[in-house]
Protein backbone atom coordinates (compact mmCIF):
# COMPACT_ATOMS: atom_id res chain seq x y z
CA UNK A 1 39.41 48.48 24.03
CA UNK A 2 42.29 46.33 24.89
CA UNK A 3 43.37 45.88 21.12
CA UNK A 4 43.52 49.38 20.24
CA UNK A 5 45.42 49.95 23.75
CA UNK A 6 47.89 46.94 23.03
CA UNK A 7 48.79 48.10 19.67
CA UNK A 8 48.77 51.71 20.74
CA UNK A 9 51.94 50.85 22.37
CA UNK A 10 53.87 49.78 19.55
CA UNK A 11 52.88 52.97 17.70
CA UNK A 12 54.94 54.93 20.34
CA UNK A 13 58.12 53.03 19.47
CA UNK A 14 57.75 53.63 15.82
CA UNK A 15 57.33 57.99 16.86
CA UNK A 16 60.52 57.26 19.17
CA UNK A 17 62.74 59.04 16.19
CA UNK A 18 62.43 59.60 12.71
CA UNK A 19 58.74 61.59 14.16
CA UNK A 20 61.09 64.58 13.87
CA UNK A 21 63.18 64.36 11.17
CA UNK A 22 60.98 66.96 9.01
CA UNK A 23 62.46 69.32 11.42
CA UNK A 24 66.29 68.18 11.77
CA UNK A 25 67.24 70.94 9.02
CA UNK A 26 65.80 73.56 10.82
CA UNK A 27 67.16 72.25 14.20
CA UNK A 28 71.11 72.51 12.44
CA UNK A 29 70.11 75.83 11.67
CA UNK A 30 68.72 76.91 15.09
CA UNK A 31 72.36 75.42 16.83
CA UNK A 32 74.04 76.67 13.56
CA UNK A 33 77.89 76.80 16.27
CA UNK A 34 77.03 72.38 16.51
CA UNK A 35 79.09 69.60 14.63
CA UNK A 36 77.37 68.18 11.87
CA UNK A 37 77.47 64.65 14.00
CA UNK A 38 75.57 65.73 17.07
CA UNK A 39 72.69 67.53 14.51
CA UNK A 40 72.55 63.97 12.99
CA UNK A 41 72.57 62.23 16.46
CA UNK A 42 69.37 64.20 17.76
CA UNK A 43 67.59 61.17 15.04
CA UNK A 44 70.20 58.61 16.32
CA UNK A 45 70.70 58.52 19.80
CA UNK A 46 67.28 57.28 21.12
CA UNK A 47 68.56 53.80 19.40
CA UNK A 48 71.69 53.61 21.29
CA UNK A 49 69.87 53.74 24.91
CA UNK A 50 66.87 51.48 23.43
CA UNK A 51 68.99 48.51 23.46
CA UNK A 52 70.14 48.48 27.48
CA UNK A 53 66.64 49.95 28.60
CA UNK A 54 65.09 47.23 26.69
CA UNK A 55 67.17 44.53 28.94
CA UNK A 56 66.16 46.46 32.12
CA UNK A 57 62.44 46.10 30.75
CA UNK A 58 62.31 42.30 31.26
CA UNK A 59 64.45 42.64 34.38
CA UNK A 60 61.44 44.69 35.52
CA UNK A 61 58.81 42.32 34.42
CA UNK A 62 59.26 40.49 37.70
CA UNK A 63 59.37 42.90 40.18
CA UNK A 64 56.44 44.85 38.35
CA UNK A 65 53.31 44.42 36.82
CA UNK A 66 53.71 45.29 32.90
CA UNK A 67 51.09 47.84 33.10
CA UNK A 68 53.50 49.54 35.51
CA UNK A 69 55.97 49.59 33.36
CA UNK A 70 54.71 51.12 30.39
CA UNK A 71 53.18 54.04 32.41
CA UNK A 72 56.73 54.93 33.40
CA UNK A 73 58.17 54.38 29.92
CA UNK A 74 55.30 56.81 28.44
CA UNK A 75 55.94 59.22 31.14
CA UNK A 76 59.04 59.23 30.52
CA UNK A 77 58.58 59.29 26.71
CA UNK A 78 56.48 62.68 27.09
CA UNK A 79 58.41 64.03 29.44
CA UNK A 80 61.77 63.59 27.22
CA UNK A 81 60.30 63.90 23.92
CA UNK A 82 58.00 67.49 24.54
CA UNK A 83 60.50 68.65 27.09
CA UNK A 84 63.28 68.90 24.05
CA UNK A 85 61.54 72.01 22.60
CA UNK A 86 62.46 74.16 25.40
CA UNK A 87 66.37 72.83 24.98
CA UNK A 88 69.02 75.82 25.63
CA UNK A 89 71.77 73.95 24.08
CA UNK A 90 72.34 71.13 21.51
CA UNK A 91 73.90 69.09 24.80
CA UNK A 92 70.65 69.23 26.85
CA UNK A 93 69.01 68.49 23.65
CA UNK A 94 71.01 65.03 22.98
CA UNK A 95 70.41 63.96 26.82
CA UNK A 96 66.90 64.23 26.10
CA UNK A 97 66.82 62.58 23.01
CA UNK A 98 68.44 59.41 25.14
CA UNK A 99 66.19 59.86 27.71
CA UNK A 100 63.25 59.48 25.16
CA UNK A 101 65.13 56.04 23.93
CA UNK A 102 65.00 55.06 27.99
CA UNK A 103 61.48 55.10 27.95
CA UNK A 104 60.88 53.86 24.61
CA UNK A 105 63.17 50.43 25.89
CA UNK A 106 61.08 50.18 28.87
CA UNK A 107 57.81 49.87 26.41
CA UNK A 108 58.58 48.22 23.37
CA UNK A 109 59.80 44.79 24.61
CA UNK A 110 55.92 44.53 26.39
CA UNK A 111 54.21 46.00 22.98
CA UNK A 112 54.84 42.10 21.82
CA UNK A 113 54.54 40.05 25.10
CA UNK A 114 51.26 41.52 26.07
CA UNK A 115 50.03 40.33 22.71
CA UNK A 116 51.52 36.87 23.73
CA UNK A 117 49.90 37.11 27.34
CA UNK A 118 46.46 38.01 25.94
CA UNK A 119 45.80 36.10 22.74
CA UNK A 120 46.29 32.64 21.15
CA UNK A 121 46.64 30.95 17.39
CA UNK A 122 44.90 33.05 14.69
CA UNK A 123 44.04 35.74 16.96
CA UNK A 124 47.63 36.02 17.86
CA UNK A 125 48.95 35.94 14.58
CA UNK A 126 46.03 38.66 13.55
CA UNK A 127 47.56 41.03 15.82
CA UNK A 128 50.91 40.44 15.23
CA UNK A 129 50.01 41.88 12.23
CA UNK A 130 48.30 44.08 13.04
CA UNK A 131 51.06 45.62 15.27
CA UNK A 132 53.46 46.21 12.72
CA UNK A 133 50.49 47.61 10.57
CA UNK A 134 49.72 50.39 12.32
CA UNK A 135 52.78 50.45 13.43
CA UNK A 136 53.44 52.00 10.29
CA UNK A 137 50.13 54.03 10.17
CA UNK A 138 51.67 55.63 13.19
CA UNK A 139 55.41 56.14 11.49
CA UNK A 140 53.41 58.07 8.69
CA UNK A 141 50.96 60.10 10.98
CA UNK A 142 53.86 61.55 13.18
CA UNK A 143 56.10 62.54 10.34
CA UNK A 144 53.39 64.24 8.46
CA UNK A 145 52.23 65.93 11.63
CA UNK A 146 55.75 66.88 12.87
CA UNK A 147 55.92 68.15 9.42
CA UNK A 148 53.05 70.55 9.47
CA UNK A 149 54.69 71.50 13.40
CA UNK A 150 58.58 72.30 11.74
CA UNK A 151 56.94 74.75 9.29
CA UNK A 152 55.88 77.27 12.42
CA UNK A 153 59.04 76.77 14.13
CA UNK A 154 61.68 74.01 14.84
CA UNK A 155 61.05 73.59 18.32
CA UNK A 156 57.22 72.66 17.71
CA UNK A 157 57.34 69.87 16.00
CA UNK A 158 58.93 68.19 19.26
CA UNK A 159 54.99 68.90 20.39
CA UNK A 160 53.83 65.41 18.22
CA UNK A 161 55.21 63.61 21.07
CA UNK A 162 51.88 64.60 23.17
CA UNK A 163 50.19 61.78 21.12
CA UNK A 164 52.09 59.34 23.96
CA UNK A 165 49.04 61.22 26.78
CA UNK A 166 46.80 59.24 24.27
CA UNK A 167 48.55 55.77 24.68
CA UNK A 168 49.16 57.01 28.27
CA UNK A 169 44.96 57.05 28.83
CA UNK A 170 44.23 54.36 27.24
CA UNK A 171 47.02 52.10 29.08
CA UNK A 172 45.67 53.29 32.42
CA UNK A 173 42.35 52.65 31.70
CA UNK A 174 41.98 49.66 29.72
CA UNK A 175 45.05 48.23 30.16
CA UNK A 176 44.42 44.75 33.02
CA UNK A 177 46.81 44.63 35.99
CA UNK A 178 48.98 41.54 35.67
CA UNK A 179 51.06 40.09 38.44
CA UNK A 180 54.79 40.29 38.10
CA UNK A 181 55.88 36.98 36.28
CA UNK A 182 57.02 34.92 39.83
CA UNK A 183 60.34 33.20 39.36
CA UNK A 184 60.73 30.18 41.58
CA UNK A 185 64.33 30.65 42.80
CA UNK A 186 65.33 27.20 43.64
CA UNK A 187 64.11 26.37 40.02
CA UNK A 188 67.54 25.98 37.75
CA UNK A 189 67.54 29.60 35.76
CA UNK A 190 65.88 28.61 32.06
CA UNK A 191 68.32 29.74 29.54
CA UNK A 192 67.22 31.18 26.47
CA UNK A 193 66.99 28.94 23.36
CA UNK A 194 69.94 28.90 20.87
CA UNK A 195 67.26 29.32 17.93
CA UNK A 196 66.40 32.98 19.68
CA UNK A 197 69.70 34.23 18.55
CA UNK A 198 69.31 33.53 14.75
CA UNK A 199 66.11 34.81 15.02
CA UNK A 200 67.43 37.97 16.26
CA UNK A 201 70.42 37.47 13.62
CA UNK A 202 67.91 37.71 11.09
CA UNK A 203 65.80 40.44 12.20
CA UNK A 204 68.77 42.62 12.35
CA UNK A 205 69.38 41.77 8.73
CA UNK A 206 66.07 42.38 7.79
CA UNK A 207 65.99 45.99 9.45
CA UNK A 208 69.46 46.38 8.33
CA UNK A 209 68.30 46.01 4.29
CA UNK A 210 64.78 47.95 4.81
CA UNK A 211 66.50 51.02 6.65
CA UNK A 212 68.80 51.46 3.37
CA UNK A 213 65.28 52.23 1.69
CA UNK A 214 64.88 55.47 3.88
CA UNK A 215 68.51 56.69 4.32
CA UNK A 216 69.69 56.04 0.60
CA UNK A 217 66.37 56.77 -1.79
CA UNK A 218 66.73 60.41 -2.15
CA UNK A 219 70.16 60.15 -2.61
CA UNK A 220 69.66 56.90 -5.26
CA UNK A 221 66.36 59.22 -6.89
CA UNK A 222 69.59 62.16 -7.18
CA UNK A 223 72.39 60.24 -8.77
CA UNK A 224 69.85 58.56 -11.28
CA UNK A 225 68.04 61.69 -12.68
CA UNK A 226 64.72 60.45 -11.50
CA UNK A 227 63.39 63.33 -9.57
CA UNK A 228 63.63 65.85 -6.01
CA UNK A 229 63.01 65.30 -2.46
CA UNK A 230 59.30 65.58 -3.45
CA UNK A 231 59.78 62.15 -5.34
CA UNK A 232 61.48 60.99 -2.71
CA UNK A 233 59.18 61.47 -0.17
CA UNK A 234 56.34 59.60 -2.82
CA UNK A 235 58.55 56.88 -3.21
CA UNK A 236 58.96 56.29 0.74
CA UNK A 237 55.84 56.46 1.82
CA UNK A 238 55.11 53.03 -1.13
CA UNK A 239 57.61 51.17 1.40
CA UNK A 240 55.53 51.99 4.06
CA UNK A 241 52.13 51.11 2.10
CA UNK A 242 53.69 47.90 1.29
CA UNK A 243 53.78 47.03 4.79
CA UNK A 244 50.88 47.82 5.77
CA UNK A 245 48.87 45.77 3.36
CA UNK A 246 51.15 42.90 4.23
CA UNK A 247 50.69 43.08 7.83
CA UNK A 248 46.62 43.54 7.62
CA UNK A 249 46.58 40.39 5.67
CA UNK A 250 49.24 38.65 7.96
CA UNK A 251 47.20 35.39 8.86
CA UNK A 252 46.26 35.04 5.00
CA UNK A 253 49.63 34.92 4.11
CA UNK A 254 50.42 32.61 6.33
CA UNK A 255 47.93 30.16 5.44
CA UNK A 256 48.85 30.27 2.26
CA UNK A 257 52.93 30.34 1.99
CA UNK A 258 52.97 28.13 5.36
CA UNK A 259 55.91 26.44 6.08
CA UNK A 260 57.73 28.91 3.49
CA UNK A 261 56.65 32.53 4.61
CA UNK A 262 59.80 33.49 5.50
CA UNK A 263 61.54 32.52 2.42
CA UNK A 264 58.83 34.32 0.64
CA UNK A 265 59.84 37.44 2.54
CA UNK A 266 62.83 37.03 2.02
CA UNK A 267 62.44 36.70 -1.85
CA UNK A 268 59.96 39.37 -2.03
CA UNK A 269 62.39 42.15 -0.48
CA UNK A 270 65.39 40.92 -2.61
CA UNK A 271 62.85 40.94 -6.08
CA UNK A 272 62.08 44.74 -4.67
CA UNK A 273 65.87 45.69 -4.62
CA UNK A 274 66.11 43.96 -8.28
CA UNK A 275 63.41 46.41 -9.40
CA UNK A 276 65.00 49.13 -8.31
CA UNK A 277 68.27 49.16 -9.69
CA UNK A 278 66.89 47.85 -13.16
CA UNK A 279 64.00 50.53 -13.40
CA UNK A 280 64.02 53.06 -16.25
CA UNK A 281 61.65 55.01 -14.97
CA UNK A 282 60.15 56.19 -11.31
CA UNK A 283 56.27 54.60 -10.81
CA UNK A 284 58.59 50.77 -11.65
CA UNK A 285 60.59 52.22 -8.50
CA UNK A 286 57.85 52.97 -6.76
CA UNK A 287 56.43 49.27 -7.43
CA UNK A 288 60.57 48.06 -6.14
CA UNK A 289 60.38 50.15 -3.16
CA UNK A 290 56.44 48.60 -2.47
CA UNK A 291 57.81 44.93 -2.83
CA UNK A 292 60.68 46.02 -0.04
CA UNK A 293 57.79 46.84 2.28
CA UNK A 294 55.31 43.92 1.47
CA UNK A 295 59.01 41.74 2.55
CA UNK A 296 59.44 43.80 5.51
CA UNK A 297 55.69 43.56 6.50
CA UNK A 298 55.74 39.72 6.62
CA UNK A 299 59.16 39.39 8.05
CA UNK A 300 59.01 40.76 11.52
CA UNK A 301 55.55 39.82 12.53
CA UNK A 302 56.79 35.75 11.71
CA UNK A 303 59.83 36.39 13.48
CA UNK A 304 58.51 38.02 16.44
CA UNK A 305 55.73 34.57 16.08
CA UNK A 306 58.31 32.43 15.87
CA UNK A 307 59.99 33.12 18.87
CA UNK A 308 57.52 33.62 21.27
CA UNK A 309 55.89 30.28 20.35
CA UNK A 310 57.90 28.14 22.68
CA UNK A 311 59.59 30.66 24.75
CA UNK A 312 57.55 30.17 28.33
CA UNK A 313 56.68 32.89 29.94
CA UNK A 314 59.68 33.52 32.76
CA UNK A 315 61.78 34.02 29.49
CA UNK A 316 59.27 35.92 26.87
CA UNK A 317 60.08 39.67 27.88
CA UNK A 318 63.96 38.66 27.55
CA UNK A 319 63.50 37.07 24.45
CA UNK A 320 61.93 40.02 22.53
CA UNK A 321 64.22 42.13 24.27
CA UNK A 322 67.18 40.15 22.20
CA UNK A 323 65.46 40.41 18.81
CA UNK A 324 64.38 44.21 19.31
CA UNK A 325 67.66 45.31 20.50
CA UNK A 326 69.05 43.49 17.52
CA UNK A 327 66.36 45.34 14.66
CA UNK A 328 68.23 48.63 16.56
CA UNK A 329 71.17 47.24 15.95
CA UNK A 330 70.69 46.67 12.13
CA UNK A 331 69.02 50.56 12.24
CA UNK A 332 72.14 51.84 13.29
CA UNK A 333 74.52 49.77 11.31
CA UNK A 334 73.17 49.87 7.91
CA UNK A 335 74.65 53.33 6.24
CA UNK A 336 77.72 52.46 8.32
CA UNK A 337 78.33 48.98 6.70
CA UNK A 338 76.66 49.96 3.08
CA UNK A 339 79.31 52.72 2.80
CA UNK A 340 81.87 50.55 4.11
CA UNK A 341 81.51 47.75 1.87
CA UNK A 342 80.95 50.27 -1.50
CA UNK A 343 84.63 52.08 -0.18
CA UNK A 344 86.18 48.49 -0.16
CA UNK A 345 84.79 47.74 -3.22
CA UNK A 346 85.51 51.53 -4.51
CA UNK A 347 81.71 50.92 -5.86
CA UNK A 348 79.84 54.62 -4.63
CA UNK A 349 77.01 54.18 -6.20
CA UNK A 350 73.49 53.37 -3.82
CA UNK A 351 72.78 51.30 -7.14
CA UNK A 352 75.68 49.02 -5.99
CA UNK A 353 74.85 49.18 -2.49
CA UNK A 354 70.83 48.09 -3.16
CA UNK A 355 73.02 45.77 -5.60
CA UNK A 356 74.72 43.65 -2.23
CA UNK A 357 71.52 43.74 -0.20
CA UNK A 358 69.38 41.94 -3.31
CA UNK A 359 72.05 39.31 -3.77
CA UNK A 360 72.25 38.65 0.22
CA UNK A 361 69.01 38.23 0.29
CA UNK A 362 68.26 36.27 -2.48
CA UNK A 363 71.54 33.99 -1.68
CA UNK A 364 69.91 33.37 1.59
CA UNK A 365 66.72 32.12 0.55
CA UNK A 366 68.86 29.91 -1.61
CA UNK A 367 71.30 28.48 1.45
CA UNK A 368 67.38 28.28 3.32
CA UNK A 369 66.04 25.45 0.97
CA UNK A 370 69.69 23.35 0.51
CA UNK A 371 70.02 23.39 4.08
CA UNK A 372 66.54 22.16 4.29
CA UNK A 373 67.60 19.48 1.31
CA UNK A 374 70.70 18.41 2.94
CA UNK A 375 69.08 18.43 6.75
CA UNK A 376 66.09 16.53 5.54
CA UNK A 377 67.88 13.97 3.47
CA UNK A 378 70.04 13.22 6.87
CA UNK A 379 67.26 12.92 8.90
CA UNK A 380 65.89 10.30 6.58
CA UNK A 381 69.05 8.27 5.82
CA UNK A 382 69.53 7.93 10.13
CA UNK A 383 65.46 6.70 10.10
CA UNK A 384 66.04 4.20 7.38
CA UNK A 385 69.34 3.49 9.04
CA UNK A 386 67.11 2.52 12.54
């Protein structure tokens, strides 16, 4: 059982959020006297106290054993996320909502190191995979349940967060004991690697371009003539599928591609934005909006690989810490910097927006291979010259 406990885990950072954004409409309505930015930061604001209670996560890690550590982050993630039903006010709502990103922080740095502490080479990289698959299994389950909850009332769909006693069970049951990592103190402090931070660079870029997927499509769908919120919802969900079948078949991929998986990530999310803008019709969307998930799906379990391979074990929690704050970071940032850049360019359009992120991403695959030309060429002319 300690699979399905490990990657139990993750699913509870994917609910953190969006799991009740069926309901947000009915919630605007309910605190009708509310600004139209504190409605829209009851989806927001568990991101903005992710990031610091992420930090305080590794901090943790050696003065606690990890299993500790998640049983107080999923405490606190039921407590926050079923307590905001009985909110009196849209204030004691929000301070809920940041409690639930406390706990989430506290868990999701330890979804990925546990996988690190437990397994090695292929199994590793099998559940890697599998961690972002059903991550996204999860993702889809919540919103479709918190769905069916926000059509009795809009306080009840703040009930799907009882699916964290589930992870909460299985943690304290099957979940080993570890010792707190011991830190010899008269050992110089290890620093983390520079390579960490354009890892984390990169994953924020990444989230940054698959986020625009979910806050732009309907919108996209509306300006193009190609259908409602129904179609919308259709077309969503393919991003999702996408990444699950990507993530399943994880260590495939990675046999296959090899040395060039990310690039091929890369390529494949940048071929999905192409899709999109050029499509005539909605199922070649819905094949745009797949390729943006397959990307997506093969992108953060390689990162999160990559990372962790030589980071020792004083420094692992810290080091996902860095690259999960930073896929917050591009979650918060990308309508922000979309918009931005389509006002500067006076472009409106989400065409022109999926438009920048195809050409980014494309460009960067590009700059990936002539740096590898240029670096390899160097490293040959300096043997030859020895």
């Amino acid at each position: 059982m300690l699979k399905p406990t490990i990657i139990s885990i993750a699913m509870a950072t994917v609910m953190a959020a969006a799991a009740i954004s069926p309901a947000l409409g009915l919630i605007a309505q309910h605190f009708s006297e509310a600004d139209e930015i504190w409605i829209k930061l009851v989806l927001t604001a568990p991101s903005l106290t992710v990031i610091p209670f992420s930090f305080l996560s590794s901090y943790l890690t050696k003065k606690l054993p990890k299993k500790v550590i998640v049983l107080i982050g999923i405490s606190i993630y039921i407590i926050a996320g079923v307590g905001a039903q009985f909110s009196p006010s849209i204030e004691v709502l929000l301070v809920l909502r940041f409690l639930l990103g406390a706990g989430v922080g506290l868990v999701m740095p330890l979804a990925l190191t546990l996988i690190s502490d437990h397994y090695d080479g292929k199994e590793r990289a099998k559940m890697f995979g599998y961690n972002t698959a059903f991550s996204n299994v999860g993702g889809i389950v919540t919103i479709l349940l918190a769905g069916y909850l926000a059509s009795l009332s809009w306080n009840a769909a703040f009930n799907v967060y009882w699916l964290g006693l589930v992870i909460f069970v299985l943690v304290l049951f099957y979940l080993p004991t570890n010792e707190p990592i011991k830190v010899d103190k008269h050992k110089r402090r290890e620093k983390v690697p520079f390579y960490v931070y354009g890892y984390a660079l990169a994953a924020c870029g990444v989230m940054l371009a698959y986020t625009a997927i979910g806050t732009n499509m309907a919108l996209f769908l509306e300006q193009n003539n190609f259908g409602s919120s129904q179609t919308a919802g259709l077309v969503l969900a393919f991003s999702t599928v996408g990444g699950l079948m990507t993530s399943l078949y994880f260590v495939h991929l990675q046999f296959l591609f090899k040395d060039h998986l990310i690039a091929a990530g890369l390529l494949v999310m940048g071929l999905g934005f192409v899709i999109i803008i050029f499509s005539p019709i909605v199922w070649l969307i819905l094949v745009g909006v797949c390729f943006v998930g397959f990307g997506q799906g093969i992108l953060f379990p390689v990162i999160n690989m990559k990372v962790l391979a030589e980071a020792s074990p004083t420094i692992s929690d810290k080091v996902v810490s860095i690259v999960s704050s930073m896929i917050y970071v591009g979650q918060f940032i990308s309508p922000i910097l979309l918009d931005g850049i389509g006002k500067i360019m006076s472009m409106g359009t989400v065409r022109f927006q999926y438009g920048v992120l195809a050409t980014a991403l494309i460009i960067s695959v590009v700059s990936m291979y002539v740096y590898r030309f240029f670096f390899t060429r160097k490293n040959e002319s300096v043997s030859s010259s020895a």
